[in-house]
Protein backbone atom coordinates (compact mmCIF):
# COMPACT_ATOMS: atom_id res chain seq x y z
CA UNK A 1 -11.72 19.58 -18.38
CA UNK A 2 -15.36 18.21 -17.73
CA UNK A 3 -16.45 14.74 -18.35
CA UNK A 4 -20.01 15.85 -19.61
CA UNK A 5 -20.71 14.32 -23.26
CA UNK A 6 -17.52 13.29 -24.21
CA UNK A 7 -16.23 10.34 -26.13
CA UNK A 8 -13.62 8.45 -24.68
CA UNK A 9 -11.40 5.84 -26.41
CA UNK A 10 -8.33 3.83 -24.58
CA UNK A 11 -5.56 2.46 -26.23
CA UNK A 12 -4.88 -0.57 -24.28
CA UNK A 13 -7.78 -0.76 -22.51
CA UNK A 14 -7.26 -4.00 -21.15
CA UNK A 15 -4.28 -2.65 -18.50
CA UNK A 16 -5.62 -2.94 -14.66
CA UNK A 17 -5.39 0.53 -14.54
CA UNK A 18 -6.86 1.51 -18.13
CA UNK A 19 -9.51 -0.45 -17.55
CA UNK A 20 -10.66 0.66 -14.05
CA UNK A 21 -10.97 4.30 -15.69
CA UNK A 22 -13.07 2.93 -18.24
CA UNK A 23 -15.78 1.01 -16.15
CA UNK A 24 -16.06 3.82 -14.11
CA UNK A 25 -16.43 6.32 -17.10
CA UNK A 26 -18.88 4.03 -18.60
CA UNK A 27 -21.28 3.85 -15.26
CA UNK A 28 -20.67 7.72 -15.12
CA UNK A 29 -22.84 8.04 -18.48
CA UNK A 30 -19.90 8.35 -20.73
CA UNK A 31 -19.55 6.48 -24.57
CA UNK A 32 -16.34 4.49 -23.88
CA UNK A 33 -14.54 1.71 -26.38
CA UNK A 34 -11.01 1.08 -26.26
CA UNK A 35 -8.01 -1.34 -28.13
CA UNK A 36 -5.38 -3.96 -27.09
CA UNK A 37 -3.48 -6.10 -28.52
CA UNK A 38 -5.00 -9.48 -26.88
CA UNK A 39 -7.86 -10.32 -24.85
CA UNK A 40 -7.80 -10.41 -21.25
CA UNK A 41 -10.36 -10.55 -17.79
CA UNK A 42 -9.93 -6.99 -17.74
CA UNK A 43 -11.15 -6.77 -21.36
CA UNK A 44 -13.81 -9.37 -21.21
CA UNK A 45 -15.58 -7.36 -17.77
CA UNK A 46 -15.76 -4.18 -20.10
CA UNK A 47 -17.29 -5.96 -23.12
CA UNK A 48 -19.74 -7.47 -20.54
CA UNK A 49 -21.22 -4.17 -19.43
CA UNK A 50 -21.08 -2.92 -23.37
CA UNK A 51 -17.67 -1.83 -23.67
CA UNK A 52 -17.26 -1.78 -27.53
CA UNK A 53 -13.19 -3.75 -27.02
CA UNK A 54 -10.92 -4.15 -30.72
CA UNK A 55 -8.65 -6.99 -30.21
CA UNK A 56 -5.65 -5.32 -32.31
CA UNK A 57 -4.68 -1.09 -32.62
CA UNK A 58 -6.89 -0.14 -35.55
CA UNK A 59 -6.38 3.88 -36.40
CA UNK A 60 -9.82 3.26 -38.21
CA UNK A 61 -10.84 3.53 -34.29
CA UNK A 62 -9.99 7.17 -33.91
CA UNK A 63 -12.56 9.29 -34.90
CA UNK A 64 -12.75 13.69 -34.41
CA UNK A 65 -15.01 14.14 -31.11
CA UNK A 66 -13.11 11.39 -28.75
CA UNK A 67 -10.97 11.96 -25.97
CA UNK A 68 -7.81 9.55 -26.54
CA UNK A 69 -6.30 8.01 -23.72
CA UNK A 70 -3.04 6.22 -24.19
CA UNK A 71 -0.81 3.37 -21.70
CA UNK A 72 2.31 4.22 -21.13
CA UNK A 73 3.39 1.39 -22.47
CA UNK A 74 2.14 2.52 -26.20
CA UNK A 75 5.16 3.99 -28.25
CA UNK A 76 4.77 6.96 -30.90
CA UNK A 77 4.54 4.68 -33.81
CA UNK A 78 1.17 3.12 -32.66
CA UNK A 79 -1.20 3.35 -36.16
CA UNK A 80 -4.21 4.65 -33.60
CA UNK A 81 -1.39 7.35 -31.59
CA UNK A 82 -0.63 8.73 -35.29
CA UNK A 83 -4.11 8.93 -36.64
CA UNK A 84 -5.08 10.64 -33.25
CA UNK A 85 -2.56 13.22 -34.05
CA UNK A 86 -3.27 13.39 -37.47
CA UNK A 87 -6.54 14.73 -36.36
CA UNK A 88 -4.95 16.97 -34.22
CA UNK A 89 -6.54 15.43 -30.83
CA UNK A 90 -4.60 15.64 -27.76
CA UNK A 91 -3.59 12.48 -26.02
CA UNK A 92 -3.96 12.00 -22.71
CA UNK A 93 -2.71 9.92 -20.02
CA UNK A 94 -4.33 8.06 -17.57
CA UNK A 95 -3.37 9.78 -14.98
CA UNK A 96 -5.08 12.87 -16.41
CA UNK A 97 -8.48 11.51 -16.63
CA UNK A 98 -8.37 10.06 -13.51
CA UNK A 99 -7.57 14.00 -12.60
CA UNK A 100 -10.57 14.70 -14.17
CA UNK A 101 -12.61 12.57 -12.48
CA UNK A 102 -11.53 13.22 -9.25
CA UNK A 103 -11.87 17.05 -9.81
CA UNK A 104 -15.47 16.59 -10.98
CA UNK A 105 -16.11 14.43 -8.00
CA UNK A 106 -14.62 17.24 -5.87
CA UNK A 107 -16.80 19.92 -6.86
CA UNK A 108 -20.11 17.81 -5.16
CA UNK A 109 -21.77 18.88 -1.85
CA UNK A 110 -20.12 16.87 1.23
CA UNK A 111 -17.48 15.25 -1.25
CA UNK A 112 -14.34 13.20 -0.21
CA UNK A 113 -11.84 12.32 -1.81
CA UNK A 114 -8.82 9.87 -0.24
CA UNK A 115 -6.29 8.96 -1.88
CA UNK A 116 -3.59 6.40 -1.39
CA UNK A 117 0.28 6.10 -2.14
CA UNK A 118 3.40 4.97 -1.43
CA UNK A 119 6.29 2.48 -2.95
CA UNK A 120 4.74 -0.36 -1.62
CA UNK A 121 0.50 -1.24 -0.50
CA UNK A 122 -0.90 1.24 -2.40
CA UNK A 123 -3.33 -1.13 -4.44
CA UNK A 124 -3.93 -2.95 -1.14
CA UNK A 125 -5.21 -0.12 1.24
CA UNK A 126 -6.88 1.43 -1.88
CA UNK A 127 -8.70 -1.47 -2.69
CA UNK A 128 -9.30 -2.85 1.27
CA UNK A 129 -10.75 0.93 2.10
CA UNK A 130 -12.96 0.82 -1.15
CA UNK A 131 -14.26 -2.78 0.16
CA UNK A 132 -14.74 -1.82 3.61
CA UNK A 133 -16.84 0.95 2.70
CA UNK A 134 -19.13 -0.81 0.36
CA UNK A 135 -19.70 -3.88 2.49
CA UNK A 136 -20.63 -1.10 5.69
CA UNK A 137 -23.33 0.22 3.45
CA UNK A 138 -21.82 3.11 1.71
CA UNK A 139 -21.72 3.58 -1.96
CA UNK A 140 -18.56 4.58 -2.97
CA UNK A 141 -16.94 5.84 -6.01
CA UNK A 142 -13.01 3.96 -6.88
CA UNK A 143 -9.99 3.63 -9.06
CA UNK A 144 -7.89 1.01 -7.78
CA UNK A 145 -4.49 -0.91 -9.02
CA UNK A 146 -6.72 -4.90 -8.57
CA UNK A 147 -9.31 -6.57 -9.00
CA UNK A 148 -11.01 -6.67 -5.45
CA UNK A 149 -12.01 -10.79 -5.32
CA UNK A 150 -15.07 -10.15 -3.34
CA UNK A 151 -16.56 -7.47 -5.46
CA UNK A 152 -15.24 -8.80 -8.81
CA UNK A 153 -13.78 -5.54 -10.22
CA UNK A 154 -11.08 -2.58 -10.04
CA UNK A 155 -13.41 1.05 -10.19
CA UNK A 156 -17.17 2.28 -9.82
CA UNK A 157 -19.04 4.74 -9.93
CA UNK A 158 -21.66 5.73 -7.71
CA UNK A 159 -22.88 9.25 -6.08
CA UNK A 160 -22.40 8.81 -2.61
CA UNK A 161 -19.64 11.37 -0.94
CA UNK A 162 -16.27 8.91 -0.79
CA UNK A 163 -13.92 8.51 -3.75
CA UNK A 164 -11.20 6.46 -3.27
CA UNK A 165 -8.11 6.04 -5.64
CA UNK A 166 -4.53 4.48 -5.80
CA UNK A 167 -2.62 7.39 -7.06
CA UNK A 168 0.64 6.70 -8.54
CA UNK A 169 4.14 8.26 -8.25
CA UNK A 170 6.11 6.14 -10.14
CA UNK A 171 6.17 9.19 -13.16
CA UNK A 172 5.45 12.06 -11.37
CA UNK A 173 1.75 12.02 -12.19
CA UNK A 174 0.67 12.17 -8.09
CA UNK A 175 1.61 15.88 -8.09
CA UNK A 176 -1.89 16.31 -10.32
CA UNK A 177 -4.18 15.45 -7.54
CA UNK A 178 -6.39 17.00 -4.67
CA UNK A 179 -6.99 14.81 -2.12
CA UNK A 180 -9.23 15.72 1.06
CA UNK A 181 -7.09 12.58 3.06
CA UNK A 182 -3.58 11.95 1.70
CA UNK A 183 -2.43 8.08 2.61
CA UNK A 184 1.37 7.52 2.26
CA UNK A 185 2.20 3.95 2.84
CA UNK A 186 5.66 4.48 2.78
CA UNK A 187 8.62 6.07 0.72
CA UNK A 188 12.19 4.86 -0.82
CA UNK A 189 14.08 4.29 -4.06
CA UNK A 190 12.14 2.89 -6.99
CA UNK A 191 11.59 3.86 -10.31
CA UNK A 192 15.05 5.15 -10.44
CA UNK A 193 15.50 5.90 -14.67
CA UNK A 194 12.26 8.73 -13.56
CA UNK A 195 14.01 9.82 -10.23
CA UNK A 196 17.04 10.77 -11.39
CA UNK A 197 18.74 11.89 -7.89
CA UNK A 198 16.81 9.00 -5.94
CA UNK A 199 14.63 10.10 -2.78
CA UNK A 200 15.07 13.56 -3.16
CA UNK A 201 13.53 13.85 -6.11
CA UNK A 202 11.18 11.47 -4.97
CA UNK A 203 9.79 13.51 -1.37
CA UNK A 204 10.11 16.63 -3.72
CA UNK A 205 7.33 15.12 -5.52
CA UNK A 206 5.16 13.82 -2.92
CA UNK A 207 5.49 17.76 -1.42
CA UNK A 208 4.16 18.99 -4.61
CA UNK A 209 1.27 16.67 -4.44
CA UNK A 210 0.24 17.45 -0.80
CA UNK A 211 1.22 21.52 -2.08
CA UNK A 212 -1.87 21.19 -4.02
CA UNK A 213 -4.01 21.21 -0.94
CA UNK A 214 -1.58 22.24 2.00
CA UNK A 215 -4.27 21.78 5.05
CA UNK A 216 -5.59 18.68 4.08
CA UNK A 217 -5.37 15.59 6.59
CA UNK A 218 -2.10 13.32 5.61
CA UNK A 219 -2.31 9.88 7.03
CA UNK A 220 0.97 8.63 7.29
CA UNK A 221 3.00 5.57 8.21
CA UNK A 222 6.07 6.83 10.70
CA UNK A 223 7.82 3.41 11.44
CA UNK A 224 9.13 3.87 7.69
CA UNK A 225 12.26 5.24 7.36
CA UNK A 226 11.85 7.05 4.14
CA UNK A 227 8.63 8.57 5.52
CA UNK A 228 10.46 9.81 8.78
CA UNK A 229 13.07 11.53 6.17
CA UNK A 230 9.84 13.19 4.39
CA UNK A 231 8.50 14.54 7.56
CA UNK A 232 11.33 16.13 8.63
CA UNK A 233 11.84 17.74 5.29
CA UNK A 234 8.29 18.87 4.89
CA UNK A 235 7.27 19.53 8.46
CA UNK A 236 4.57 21.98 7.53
CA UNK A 237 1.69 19.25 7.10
CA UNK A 238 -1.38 18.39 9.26
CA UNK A 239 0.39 14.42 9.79
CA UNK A 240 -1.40 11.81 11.34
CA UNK A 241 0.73 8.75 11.87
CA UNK A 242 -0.09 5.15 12.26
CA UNK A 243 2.99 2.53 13.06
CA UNK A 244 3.32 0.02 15.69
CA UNK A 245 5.40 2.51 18.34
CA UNK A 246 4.73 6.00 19.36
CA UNK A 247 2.34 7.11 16.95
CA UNK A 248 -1.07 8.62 16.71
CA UNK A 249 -2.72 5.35 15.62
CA UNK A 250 -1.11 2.52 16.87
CA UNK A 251 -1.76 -1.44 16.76
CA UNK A 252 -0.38 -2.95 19.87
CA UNK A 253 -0.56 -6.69 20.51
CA UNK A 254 -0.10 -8.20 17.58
CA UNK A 255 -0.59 -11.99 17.58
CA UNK A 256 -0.01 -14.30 14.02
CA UNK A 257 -1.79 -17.06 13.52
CA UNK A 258 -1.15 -19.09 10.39
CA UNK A 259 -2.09 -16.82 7.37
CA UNK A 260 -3.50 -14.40 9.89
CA UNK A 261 -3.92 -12.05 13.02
CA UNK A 262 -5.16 -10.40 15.40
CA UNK A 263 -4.28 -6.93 17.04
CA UNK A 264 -5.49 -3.77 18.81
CA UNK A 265 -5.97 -0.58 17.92
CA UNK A 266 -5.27 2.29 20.02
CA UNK A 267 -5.25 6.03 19.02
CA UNK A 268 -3.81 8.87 21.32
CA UNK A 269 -3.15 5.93 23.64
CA UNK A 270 -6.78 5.02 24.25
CA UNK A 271 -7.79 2.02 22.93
CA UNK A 272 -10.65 1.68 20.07
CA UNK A 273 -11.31 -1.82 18.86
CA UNK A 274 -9.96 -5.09 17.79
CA UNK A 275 -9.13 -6.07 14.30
CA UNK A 276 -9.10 -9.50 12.83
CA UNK A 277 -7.18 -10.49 9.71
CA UNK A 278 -7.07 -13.55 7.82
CA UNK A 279 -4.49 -12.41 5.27
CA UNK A 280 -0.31 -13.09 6.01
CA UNK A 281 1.93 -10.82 7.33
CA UNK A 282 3.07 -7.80 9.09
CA UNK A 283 2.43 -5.24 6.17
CA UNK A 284 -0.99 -6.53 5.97
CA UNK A 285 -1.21 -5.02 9.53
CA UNK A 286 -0.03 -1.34 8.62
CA UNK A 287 -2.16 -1.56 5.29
CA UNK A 288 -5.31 -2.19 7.89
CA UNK A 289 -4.08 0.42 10.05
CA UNK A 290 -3.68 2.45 7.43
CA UNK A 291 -7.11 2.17 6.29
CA UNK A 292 -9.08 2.52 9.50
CA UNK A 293 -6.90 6.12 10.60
CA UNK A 294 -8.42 7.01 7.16
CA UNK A 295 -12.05 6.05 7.52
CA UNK A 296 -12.05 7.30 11.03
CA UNK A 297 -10.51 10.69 10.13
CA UNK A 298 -13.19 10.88 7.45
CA UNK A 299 -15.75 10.87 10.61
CA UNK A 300 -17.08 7.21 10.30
CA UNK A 301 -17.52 5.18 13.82
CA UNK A 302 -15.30 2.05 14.11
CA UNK A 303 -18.47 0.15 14.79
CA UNK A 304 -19.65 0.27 11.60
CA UNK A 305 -16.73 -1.39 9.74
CA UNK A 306 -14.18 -3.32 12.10
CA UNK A 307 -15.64 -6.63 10.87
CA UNK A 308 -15.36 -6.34 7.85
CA UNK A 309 -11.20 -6.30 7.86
CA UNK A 310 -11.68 -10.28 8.69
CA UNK A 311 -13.52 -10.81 5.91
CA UNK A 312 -11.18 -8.90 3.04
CA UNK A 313 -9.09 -12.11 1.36
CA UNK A 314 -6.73 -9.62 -0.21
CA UNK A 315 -6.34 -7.58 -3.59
CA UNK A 316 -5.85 -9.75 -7.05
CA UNK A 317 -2.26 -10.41 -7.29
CA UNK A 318 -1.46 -9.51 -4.10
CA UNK A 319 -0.76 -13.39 -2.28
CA UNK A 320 -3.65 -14.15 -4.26
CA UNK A 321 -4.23 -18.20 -3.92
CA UNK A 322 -3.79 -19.79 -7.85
CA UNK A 323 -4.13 -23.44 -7.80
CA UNK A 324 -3.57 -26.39 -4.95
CA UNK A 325 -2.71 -29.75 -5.98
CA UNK A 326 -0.85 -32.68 -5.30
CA UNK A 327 -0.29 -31.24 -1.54
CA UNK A 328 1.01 -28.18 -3.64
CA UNK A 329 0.17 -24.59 -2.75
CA UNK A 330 0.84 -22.54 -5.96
CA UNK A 331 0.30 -18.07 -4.73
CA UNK A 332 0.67 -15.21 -6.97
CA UNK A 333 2.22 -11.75 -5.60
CA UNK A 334 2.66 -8.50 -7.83
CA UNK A 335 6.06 -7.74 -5.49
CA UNK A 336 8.57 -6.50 -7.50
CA UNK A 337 10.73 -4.03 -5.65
CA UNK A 338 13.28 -5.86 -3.07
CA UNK A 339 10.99 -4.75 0.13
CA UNK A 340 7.83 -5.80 -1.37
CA UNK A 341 9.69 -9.23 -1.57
CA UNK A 342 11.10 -9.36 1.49
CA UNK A 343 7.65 -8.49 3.34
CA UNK A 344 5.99 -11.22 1.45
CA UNK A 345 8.30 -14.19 2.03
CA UNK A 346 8.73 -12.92 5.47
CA UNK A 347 5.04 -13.28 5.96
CA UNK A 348 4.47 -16.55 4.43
CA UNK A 349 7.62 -18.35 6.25
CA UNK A 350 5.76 -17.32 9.54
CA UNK A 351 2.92 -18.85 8.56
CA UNK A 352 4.91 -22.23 6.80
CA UNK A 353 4.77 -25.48 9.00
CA UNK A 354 8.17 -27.13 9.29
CA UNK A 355 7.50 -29.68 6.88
CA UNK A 356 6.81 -26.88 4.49
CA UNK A 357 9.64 -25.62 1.58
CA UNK A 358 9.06 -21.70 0.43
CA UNK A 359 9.33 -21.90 -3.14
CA UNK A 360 9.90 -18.52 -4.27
CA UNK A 361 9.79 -18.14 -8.50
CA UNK A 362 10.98 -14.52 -9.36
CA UNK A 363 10.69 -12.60 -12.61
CA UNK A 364 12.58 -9.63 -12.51
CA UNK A 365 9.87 -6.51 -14.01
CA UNK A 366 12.09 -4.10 -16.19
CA UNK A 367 16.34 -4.33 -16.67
CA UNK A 368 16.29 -0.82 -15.33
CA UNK A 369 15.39 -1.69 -11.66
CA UNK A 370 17.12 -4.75 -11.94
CA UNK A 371 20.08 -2.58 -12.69
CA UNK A 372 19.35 -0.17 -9.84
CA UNK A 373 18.73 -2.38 -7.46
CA UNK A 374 20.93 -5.04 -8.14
CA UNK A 375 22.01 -5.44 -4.34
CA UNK A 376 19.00 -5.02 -2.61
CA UNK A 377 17.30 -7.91 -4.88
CA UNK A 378 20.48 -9.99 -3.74
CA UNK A 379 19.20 -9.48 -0.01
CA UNK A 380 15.65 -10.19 -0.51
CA UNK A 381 15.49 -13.94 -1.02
CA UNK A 382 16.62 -15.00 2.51
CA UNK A 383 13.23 -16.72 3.70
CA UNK A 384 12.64 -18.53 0.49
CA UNK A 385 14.07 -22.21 0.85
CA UNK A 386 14.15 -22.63 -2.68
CA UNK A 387 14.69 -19.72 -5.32
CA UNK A 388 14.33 -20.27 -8.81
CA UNK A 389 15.01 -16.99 -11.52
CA UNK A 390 13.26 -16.56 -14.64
CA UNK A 391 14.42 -13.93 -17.53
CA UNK A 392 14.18 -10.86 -17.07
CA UNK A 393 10.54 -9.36 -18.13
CA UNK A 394 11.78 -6.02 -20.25
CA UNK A 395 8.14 -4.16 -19.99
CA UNK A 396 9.04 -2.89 -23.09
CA UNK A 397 13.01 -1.27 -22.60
CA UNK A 398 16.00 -2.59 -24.26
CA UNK A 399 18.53 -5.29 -22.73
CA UNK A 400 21.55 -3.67 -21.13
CA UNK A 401 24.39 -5.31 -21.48
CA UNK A 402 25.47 -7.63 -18.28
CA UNK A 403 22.00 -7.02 -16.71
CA UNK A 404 20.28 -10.17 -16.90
CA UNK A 405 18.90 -13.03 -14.52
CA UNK A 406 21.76 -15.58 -15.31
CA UNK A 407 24.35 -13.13 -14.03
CA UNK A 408 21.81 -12.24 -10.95
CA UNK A 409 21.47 -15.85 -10.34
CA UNK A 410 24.87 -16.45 -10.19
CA UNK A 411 25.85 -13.58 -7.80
CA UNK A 412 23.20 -13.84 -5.32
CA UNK A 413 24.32 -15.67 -2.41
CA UNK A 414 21.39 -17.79 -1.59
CA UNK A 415 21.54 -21.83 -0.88
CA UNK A 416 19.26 -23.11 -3.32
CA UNK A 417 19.00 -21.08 -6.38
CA UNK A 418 18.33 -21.47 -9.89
CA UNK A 419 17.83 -19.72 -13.37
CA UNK A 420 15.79 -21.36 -15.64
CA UNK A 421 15.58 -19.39 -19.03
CA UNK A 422 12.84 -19.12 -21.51
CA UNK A 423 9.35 -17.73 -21.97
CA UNK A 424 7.32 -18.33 -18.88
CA UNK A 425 5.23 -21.33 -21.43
CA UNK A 426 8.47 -23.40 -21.80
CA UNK A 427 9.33 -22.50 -17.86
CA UNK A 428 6.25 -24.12 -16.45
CA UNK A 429 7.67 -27.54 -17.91
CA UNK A 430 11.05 -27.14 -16.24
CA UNK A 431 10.10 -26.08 -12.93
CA UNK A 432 7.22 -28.94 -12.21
CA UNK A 433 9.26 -31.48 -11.40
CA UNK A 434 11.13 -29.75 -9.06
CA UNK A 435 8.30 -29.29 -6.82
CA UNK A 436 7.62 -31.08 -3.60
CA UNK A 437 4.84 -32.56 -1.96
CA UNK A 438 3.58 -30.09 0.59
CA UNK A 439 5.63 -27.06 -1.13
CA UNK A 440 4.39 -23.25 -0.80
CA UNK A 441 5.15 -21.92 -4.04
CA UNK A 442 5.26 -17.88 -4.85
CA UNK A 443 5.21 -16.38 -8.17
CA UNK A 444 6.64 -12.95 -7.36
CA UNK A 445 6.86 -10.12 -10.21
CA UNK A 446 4.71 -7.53 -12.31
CA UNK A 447 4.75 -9.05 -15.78
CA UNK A 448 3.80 -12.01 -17.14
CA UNK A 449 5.03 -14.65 -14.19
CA UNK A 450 1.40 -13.86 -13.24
CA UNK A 451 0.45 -16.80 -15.75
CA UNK A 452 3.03 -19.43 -14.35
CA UNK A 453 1.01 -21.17 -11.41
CA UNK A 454 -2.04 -22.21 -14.00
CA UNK A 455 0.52 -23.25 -16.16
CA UNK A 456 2.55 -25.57 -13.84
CA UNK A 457 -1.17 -26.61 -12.77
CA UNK A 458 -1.48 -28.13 -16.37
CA UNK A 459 1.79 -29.48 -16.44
CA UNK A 460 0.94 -31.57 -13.76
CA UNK A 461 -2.21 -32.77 -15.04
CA UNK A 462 -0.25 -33.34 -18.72
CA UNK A 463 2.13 -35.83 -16.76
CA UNK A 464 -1.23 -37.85 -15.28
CA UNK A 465 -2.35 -38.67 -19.37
């Protein structure tokens, strides 16, 4: 379907996906307005470059000649979903328009289009590749999962040849898309109430996806185990593979340095360059790897980017710095699947001092993975000193029964853990005062926990009045 002189309107536009389809449609020439239920940065950056944005679902809103895109998260009985359908428009999801973007894009002279996936670092490489390419003079198009800090927003569009996008498995909807570079981060069990028989359904997808385009170039991490499984099942690809060991791309001499590091990079066993980080952790090395095996497989020199990886801070959300007072360090970190946290605690208690605590605050996203993944969230705690559990955040499902956070609290065998129940408003007041002077504090999950460092910010200037 063609974007050319179409209406579009978004039902919860303000979503960090939603709303990085918008901007983009909007700079593309397109009429855009959309509808949430409450205003947020993402909704406030689309009214600022004319975005017409409803606070509240009106189905006044829906008129004959728009294309309706809906979240997810919207249910049938939505007033604007039923008016939509009263007029007899189709609804579409996200993921198709982003299809139709990247199919448009796809038809230019000289046009490429990478795309990024995987369980885990998906919005990171998408967003770090997008960044790297703008600050080295390009102009690219993107669709990404975050706000990238130093550029202030989450999609653009622009008509130079690269299009980057974070393409999504966790429903299926990757198997729509075309890519000229396919990026797979890595590959295990999530979203387990979609994939029904776990990883097999899960690589069966990712095949279809790379089906859709059988010789393009797939970029791929091979010191994952789930991504070893996939080759071997699907040997038929053209795989690249970055990792730290025997692979085509490979970053050798790795040296951390507080929130940093430093490494080489050396493909076919010759070396290229040296890369300087100054974000935490081991994965942050494979995301950077990932990222320049992609830009040099698209034909760009390693001159004209390498300095720029020093200079990314890291996506929104992703160990994104909130507040520091009081000698307290208060981070923010979208993890939410059991590796995602283990990578990021393991990352930050590298970087700790010994007079540090790792404060770890966890908000388990959705009682379904909690469910599925009971054990592996039980093993994922170990470098936190202190662990503190909020209720669950339901993303919209129903409670099942014995599947909550004071139960999970209760049965995970860390040393110093604690639920604390409530909205995350009436947790910021219980877990001030049992921060420390000198305390690294994480807020780790994908729903509203997101808010909790500002607030424990204000609780502490409450108690100076």
């Amino acid at each position: 379907m063609s974007i050319e002189n179409k209406v579009f309107h978004f039902i919860a536009i303000g979503g960090v996906g939603m709303s990085a389809l918008a901007k983009y449609l909007k700079e593309r020439g397109c009429e855009v307005t959309g509808s949430d239920v409450q205003e947020s940065k993402y909704t406030h950056l689309l009214q600022d470059m004319g975005i017409k944005v409803t606070i509240g679902h009106n189905k006044n809103l829906i008129k004959e000649n728009m294309t309706v895109v809906a979240s997810s998260a919207i249910k049938n009985d939505n007033e604007e979903i039923i008016r939509a359908k009263e007029l007899g428009l189709k609804i579409y999801h996200r993921s198709d328009i982003l299809k139709m973007i990247s199919d448009e894009f796809s038809i230019r002279n000289n046009s490429f289009f990478i795309g990024f996936s995987g369980t885990h670092g998906k919005t990171t490489t998408s967003g770090l590749c997008s960044y790297i390419l703008k600050k080295s003079g390009y102009n690219p198009s993107y669709v990404v999962g975050g706000i990238i800090p130093e550029i202030n927003t989450n999609g653009e569009y622009n008509q130079d040849k690269y299009f980057c996008a974070e393409l999504d498995e966790s429903d299926g909807t990757i198997q729509k898309y075309s890519t000229d570079i396919a990026v797979i981060n890595n590959m295990e069990e999530d979203h387990l109430d979609y994939y029904k028989n776990g990883f097999t359904d899960i690589a069966a997808t990712f095949n279809k996806y790379l089906s859709n385009k059988p010789k393009q170039t797939v970029i791929i991490n091979n010191d994952d185990e789930g991504n070893k499984k996939f080759m071997e099942l699907y040997p038929q690809y053209n795989f690249i593979t970055f990792g730290t060991n025997n692979a085509d791309y490979c970053a050798k001499n790795i040296t951390f340095s507080g929130l940093g590091s430093t490494f080489e990079i050396y493909k076919n066993k010759e070396k290229i360059t040296n890369i300087e980080l100054t974000v935490p952790g081991r994965h942050n090395v494979y995301n950077s790897l990932a990222v320049f095996a992609a830009l040099n497989e698209s034909g760009i020199d390693a001159k004209e980017y390498k300095n720029y990886f020093k200079t990314f801070s890291g996506m929104g959300r992703r160990f994104q710095k909130v507040c520091e007072f009081s000698g307290i360090k208060i981070y923010d970190d979208y993890a939410h699947h059991p590796s995602e946290i283990k990578t990021t605690l393991s990352g930050v208690k590298s970087a700790k001092s010994q007079n540090q605590r790792v404060v770890a605050i966890f908000q388990p996203h959705r009682y379904t993975r909690l469910q599925s993944l009971w054990n592996e969230f039980k093993k994922a705690f170990d470098d936190a000193d202190e662990l503190i559990i909020t209720d669950v955040y339901s993303a919209g499902e129903d409670k099942i029964e014995n599947i909550n956070s004071e139960r999970f609290s209760k049965e995970i065998n860390h040393k110093n853990v604690k639920y604390i129940s409530g909205n995350i408003d009436e947790c910021a007041g219980k877990i001030y005062p049992e921060l420390k002077e000198n305390d690294i504090v994480i807020t780790l999950g994908a729903g509203s926990i997101t808010k909790l460092g500002k607030l424990i910010q204000q609780e502490q200037e409450y108690s100076k009045v």
